[in-house]
C-alpha atoms as a PDB file:
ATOM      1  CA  UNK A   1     -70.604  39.536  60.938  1.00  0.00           C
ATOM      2  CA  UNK A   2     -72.882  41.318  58.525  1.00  0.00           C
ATOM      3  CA  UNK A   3     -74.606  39.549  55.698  1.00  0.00           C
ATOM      4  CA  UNK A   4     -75.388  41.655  52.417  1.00  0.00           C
ATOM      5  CA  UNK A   5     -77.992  40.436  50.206  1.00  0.00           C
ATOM      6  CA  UNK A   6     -77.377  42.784  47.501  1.00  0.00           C
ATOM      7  CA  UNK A   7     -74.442  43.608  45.585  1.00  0.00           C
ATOM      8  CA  UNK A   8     -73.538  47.024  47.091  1.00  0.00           C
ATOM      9  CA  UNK A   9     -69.422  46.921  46.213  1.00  0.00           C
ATOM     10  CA  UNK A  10     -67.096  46.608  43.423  1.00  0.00           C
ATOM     11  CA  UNK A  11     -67.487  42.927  41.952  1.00  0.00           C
ATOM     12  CA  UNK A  12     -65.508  42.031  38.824  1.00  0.00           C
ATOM     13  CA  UNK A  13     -66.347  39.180  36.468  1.00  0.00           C
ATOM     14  CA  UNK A  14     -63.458  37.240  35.706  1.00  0.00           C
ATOM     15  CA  UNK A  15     -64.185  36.128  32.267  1.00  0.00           C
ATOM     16  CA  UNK A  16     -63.828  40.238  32.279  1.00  0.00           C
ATOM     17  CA  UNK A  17     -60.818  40.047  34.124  1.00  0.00           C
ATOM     18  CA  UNK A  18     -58.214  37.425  32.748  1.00  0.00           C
ATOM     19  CA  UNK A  19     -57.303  36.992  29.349  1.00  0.00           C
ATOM     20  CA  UNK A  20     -56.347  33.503  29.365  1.00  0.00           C
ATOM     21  CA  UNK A  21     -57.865  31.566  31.908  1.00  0.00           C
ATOM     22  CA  UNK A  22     -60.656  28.872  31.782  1.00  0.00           C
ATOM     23  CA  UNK A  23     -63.581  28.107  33.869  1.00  0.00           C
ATOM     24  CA  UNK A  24     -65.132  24.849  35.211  1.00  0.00           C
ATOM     25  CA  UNK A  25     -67.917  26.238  37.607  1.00  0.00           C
ATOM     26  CA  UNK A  26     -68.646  23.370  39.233  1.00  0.00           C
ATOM     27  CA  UNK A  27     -71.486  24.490  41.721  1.00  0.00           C
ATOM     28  CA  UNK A  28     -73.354  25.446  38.565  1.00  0.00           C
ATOM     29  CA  UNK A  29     -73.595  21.798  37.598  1.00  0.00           C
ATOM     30  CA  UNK A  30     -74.221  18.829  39.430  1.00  0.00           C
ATOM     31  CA  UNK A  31     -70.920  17.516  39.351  1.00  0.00           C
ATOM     32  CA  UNK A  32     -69.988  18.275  42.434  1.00  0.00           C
ATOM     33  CA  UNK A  33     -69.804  17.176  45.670  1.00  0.00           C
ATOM     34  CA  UNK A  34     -73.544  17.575  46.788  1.00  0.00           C
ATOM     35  CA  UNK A  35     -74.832  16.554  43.316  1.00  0.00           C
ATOM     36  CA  UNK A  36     -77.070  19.295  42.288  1.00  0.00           C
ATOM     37  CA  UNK A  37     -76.336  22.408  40.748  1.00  0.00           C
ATOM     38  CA  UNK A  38     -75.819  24.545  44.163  1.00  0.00           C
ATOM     39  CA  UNK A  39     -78.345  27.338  45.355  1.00  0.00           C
ATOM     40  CA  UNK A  40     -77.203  30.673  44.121  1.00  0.00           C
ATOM     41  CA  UNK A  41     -75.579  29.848  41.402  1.00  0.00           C
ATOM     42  CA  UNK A  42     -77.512  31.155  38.551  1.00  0.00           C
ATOM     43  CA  UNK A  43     -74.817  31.356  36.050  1.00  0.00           C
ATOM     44  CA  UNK A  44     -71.505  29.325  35.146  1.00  0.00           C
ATOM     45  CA  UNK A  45     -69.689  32.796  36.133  1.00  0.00           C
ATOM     46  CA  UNK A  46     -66.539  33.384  38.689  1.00  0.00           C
ATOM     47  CA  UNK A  47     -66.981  36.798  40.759  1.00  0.00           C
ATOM     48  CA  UNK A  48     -64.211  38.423  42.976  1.00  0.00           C
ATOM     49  CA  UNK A  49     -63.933  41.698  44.342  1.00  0.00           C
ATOM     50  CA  UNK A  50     -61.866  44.363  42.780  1.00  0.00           C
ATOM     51  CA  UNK A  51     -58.833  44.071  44.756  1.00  0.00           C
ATOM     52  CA  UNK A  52     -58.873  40.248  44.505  1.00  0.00           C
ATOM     53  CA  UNK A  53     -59.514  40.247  40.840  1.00  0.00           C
ATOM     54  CA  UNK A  54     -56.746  42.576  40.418  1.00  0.00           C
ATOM     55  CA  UNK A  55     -54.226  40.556  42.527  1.00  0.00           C
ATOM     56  CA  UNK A  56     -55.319  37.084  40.484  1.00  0.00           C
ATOM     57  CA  UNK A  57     -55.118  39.212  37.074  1.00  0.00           C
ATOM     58  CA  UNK A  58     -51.202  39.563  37.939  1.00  0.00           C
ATOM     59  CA  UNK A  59     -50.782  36.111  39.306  1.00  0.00           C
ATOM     60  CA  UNK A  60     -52.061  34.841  36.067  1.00  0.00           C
ATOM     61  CA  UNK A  61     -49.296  36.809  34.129  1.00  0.00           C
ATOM     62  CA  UNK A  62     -46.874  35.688  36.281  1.00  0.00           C
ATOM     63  CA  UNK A  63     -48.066  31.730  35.785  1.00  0.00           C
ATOM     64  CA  UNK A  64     -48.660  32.567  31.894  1.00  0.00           C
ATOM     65  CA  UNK A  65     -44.644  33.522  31.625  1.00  0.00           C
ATOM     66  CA  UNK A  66     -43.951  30.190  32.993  1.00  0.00           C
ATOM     67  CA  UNK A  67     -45.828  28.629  30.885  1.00  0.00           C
ATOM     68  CA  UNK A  68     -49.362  27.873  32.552  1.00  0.00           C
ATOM     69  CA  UNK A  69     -52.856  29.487  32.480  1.00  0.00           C
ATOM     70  CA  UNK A  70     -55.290  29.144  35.361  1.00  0.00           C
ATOM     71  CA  UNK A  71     -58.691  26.758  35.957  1.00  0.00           C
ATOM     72  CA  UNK A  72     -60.723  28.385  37.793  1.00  0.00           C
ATOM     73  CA  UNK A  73     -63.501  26.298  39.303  1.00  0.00           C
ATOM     74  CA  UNK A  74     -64.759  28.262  41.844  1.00  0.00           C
ATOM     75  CA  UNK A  75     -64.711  31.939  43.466  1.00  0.00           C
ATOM     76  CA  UNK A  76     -67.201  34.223  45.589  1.00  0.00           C
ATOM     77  CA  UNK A  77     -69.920  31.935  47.065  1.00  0.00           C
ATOM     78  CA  UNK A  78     -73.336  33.335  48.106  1.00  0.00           C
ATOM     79  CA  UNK A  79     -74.013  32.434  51.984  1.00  0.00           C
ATOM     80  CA  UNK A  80     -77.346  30.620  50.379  1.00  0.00           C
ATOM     81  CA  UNK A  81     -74.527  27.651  48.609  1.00  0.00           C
ATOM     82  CA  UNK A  82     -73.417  27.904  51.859  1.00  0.00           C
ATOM     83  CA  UNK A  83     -76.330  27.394  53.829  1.00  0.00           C
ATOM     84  CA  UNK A  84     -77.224  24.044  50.977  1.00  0.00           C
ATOM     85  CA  UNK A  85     -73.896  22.750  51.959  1.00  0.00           C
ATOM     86  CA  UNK A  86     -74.855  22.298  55.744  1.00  0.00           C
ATOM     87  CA  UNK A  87     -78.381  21.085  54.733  1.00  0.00           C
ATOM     88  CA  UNK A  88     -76.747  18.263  52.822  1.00  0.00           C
ATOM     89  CA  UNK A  89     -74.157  17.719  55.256  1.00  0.00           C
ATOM     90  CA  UNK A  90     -76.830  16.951  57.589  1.00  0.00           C
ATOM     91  CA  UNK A  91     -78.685  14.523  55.799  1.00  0.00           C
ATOM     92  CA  UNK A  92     -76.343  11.848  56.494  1.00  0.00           C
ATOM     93  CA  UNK A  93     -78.848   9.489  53.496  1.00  0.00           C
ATOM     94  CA  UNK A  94     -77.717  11.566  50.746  1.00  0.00           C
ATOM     95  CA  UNK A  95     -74.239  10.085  49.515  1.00  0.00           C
ATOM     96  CA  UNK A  96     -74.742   9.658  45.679  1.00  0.00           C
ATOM     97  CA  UNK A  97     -71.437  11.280  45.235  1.00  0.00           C
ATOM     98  CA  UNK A  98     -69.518  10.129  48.092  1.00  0.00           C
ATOM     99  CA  UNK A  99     -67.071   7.489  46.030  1.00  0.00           C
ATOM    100  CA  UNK A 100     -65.922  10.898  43.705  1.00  0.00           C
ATOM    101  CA  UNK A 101     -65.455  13.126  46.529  1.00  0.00           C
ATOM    102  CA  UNK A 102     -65.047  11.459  50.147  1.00  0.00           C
ATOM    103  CA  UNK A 103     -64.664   8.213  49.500  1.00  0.00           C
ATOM    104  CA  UNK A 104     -62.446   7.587  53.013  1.00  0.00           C
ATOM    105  CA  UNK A 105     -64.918   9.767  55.153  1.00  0.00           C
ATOM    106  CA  UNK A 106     -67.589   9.253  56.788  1.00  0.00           C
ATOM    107  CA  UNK A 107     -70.429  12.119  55.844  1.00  0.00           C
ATOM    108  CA  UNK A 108     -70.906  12.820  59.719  1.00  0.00           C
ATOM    109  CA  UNK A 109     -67.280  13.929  60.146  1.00  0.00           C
ATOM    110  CA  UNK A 110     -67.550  16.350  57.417  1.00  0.00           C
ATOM    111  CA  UNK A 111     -67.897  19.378  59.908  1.00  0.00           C
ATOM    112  CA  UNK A 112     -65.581  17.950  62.588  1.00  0.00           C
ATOM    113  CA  UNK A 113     -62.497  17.396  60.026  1.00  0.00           C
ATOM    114  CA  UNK A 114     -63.324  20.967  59.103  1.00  0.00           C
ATOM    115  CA  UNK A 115     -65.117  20.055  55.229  1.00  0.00           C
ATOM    116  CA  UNK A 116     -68.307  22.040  55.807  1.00  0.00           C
ATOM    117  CA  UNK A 117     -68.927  25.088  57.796  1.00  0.00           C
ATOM    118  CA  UNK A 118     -71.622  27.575  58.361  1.00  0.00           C
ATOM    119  CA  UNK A 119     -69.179  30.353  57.138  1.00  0.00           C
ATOM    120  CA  UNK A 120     -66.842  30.566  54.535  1.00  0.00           C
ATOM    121  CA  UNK A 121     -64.604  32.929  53.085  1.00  0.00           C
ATOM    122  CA  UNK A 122     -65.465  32.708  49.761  1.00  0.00           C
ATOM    123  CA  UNK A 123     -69.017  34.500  50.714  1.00  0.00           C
ATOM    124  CA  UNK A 124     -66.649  37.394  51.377  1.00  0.00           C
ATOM    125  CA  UNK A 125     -65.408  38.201  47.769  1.00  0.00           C
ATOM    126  CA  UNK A 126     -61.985  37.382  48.057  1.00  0.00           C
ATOM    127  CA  UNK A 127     -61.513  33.551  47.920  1.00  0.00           C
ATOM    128  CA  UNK A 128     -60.710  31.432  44.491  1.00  0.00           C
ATOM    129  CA  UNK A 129     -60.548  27.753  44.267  1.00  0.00           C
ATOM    130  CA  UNK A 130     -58.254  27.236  41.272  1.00  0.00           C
ATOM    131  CA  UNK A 131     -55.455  24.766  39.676  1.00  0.00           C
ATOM    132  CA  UNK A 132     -52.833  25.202  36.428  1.00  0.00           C
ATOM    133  CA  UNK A 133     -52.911  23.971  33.121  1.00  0.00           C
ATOM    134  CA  UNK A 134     -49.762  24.000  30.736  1.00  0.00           C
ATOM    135  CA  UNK A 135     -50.842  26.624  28.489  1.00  0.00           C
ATOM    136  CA  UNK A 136     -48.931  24.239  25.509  1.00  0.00           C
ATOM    137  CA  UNK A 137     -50.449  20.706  26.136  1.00  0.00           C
ATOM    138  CA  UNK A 138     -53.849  22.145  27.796  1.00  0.00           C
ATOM    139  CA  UNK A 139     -53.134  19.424  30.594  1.00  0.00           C
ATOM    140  CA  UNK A 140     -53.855  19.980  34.081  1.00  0.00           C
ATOM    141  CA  UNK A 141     -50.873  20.143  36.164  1.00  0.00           C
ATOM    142  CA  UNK A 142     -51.033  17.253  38.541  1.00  0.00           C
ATOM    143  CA  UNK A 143     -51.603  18.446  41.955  1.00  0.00           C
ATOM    144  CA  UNK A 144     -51.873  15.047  43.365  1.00  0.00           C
ATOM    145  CA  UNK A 145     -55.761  15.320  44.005  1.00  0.00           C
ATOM    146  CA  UNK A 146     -59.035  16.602  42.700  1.00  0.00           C
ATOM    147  CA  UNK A 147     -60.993  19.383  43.713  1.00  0.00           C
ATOM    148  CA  UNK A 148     -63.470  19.136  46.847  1.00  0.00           C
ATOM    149  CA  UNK A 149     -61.565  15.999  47.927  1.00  0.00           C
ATOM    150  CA  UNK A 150     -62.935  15.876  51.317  1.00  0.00           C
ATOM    151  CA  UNK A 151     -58.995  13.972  52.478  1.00  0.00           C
ATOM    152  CA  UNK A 152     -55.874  14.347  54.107  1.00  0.00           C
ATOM    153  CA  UNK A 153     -54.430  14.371  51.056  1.00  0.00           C
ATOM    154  CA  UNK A 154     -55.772  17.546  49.695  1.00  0.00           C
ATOM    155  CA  UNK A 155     -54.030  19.004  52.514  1.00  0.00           C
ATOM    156  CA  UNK A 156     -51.384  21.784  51.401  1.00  0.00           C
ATOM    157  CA  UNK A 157     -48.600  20.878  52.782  1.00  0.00           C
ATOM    158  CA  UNK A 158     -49.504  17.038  52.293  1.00  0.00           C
ATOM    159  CA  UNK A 159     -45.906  15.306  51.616  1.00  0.00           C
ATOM    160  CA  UNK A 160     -46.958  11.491  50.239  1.00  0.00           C
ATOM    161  CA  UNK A 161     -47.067  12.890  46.679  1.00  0.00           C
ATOM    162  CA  UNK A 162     -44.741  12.215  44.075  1.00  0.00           C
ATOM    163  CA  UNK A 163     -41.562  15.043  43.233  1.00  0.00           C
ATOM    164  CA  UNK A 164     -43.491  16.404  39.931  1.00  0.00           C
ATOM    165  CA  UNK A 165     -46.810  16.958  42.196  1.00  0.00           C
ATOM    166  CA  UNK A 166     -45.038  18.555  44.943  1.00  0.00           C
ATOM    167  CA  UNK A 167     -43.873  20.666  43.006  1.00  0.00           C
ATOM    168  CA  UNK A 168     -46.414  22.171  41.818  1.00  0.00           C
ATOM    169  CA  UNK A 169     -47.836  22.060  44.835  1.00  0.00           C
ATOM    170  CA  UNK A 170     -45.591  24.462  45.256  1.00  0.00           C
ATOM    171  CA  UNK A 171     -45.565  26.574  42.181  1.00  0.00           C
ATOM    172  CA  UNK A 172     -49.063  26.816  43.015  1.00  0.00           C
ATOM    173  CA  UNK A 173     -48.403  28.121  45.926  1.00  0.00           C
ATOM    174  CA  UNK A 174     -45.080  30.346  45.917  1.00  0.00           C
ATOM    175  CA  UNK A 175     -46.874  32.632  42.769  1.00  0.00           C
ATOM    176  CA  UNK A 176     -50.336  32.475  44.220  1.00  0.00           C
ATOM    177  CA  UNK A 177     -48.299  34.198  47.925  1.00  0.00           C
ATOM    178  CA  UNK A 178     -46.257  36.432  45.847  1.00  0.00           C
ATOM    179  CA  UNK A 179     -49.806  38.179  44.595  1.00  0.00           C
ATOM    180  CA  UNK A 180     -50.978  38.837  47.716  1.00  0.00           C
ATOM    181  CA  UNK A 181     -52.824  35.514  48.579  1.00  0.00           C
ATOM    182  CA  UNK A 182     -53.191  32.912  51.024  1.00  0.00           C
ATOM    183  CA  UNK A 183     -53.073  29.901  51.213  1.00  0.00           C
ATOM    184  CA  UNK A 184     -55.885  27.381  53.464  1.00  0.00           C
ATOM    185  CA  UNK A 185     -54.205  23.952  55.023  1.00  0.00           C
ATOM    186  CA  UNK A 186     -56.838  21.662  54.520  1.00  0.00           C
ATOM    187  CA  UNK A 187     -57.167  22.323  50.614  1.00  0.00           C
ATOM    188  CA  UNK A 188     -54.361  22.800  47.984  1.00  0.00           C
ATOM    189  CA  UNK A 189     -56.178  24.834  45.712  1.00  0.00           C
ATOM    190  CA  UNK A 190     -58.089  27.687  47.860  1.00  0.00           C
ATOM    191  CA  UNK A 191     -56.664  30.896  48.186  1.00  0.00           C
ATOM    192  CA  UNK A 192     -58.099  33.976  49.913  1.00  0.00           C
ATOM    193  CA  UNK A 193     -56.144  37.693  49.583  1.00  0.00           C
ATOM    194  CA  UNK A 194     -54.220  38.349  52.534  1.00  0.00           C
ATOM    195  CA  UNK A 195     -55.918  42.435  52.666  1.00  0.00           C
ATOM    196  CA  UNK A 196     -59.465  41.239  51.708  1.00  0.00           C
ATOM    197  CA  UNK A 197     -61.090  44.262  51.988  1.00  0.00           C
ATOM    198  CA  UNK A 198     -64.384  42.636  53.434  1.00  0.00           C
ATOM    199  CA  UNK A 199     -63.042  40.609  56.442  1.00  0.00           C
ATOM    200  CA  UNK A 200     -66.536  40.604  58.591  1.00  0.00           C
ATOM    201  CA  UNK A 201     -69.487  40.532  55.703  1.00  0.00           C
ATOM    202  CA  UNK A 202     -70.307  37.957  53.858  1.00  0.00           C
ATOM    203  CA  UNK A 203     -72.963  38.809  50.947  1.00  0.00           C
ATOM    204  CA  UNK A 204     -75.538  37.089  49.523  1.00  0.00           C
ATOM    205  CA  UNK A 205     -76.419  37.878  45.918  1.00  0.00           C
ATOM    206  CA  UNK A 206     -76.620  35.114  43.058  1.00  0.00           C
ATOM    207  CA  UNK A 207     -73.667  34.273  40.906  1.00  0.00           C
ATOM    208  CA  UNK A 208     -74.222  35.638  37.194  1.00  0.00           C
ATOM    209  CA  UNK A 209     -72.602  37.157  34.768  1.00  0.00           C
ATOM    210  CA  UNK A 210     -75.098  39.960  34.627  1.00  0.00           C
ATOM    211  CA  UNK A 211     -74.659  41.516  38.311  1.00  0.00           C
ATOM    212  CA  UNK A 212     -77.147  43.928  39.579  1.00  0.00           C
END
């Protein structure tokens, strides 16, 4: 594992990137599921490597001919949001936004169930946390679930969901694998490219629109 602190590779912008798409950068706020605008994130901006931002560019035309344009909420992740994560993972006092985001788990299983981690592969560059919107009404699709619902539920492959979420559920994810990404089991909406070019660093420069 090698950790970069300085932005020594091709990252692209994605308000550079896709044409249609709109952004809810929710660790730049404090709506989220800590509660304070996350460390790191110094701008409301989305950042993917190259090849990632490439592959996403031609999932979004694919979604846009069937009628949808992407939410993107989150994307690369400096190891520093990581590192607040675990700090506020382990201060089992803070639960102001437990009700929102975990509300049927206890905030000292968060790492056991898998929630929080010490790594994660958005810090390489080729991860997005994303959802659909019908490009007509400007409605999310409904997924069955929020983002950063620490639950079974949120689960990919979760089945207790009605016919219109599952499917897309599955929209979601048949396009999304047809572009070169993967999906993760424990969250419906995070997607990682299959060749991510960076596999073993994970880099550590602030999120801004500005990169240098």
């Amino acid at each position: 594992m090698y950790i970069k602190t300085k932005r020594t590779v091709n990252f692209k912008d994605l308000q550079d990137v896709l044409q249609y798409a709109v952004f809810d950068i929710r660790y730049a706020s404090a709506y989220n599921f800590v509660g304070d605008v996350i460390d790191g994130y110094e701008e409301a901006a989305a950042l993917l490597c190259a090849p990632a931002a490439q592959a996403l560019k031609e999932a979004e035309d694919d979604f846009y001919a069937r009628g949808y344009i992407l939410k993107i909420w989150d994307a690369f992740r400096p190891q520093r949001a990581v590192d607040h994560f675990v700090r506020w993972a382990e201060d089992l006092q803070d639960t102001r936004m437990k009700e929102v985001f975990y509300p049927a788990v206890d905030k000292k299983d968060l790492f056991a169930l898998g929630y929080i981690d010490a790594r994660s592969s958005h810090t390489r560059g080729s991860t997005v946390d994303l959802t659909l919107v019908n490009r007509k009404t400007m409605q999310e699709a409904d997924m069955g679930g929020s983002f950063d619902r620490f639950d079974p539920s949120s689960a990919t492959a979760y089945a207790d969901l009605s016919e219109d979420q599952l499917a897309n559920r599955r929209l979601l994810r048949e396009v999304m694998e047809a572009h070169g990404f993967m999906p993760l089991a424990e969250e419906w909406w995070h997607y990682t490219l299959k060749d991510e070019p960076y596999p073993d660093t994970y880099f550590d420069f602030p999120v801004r629109h500005r990169m240098i």
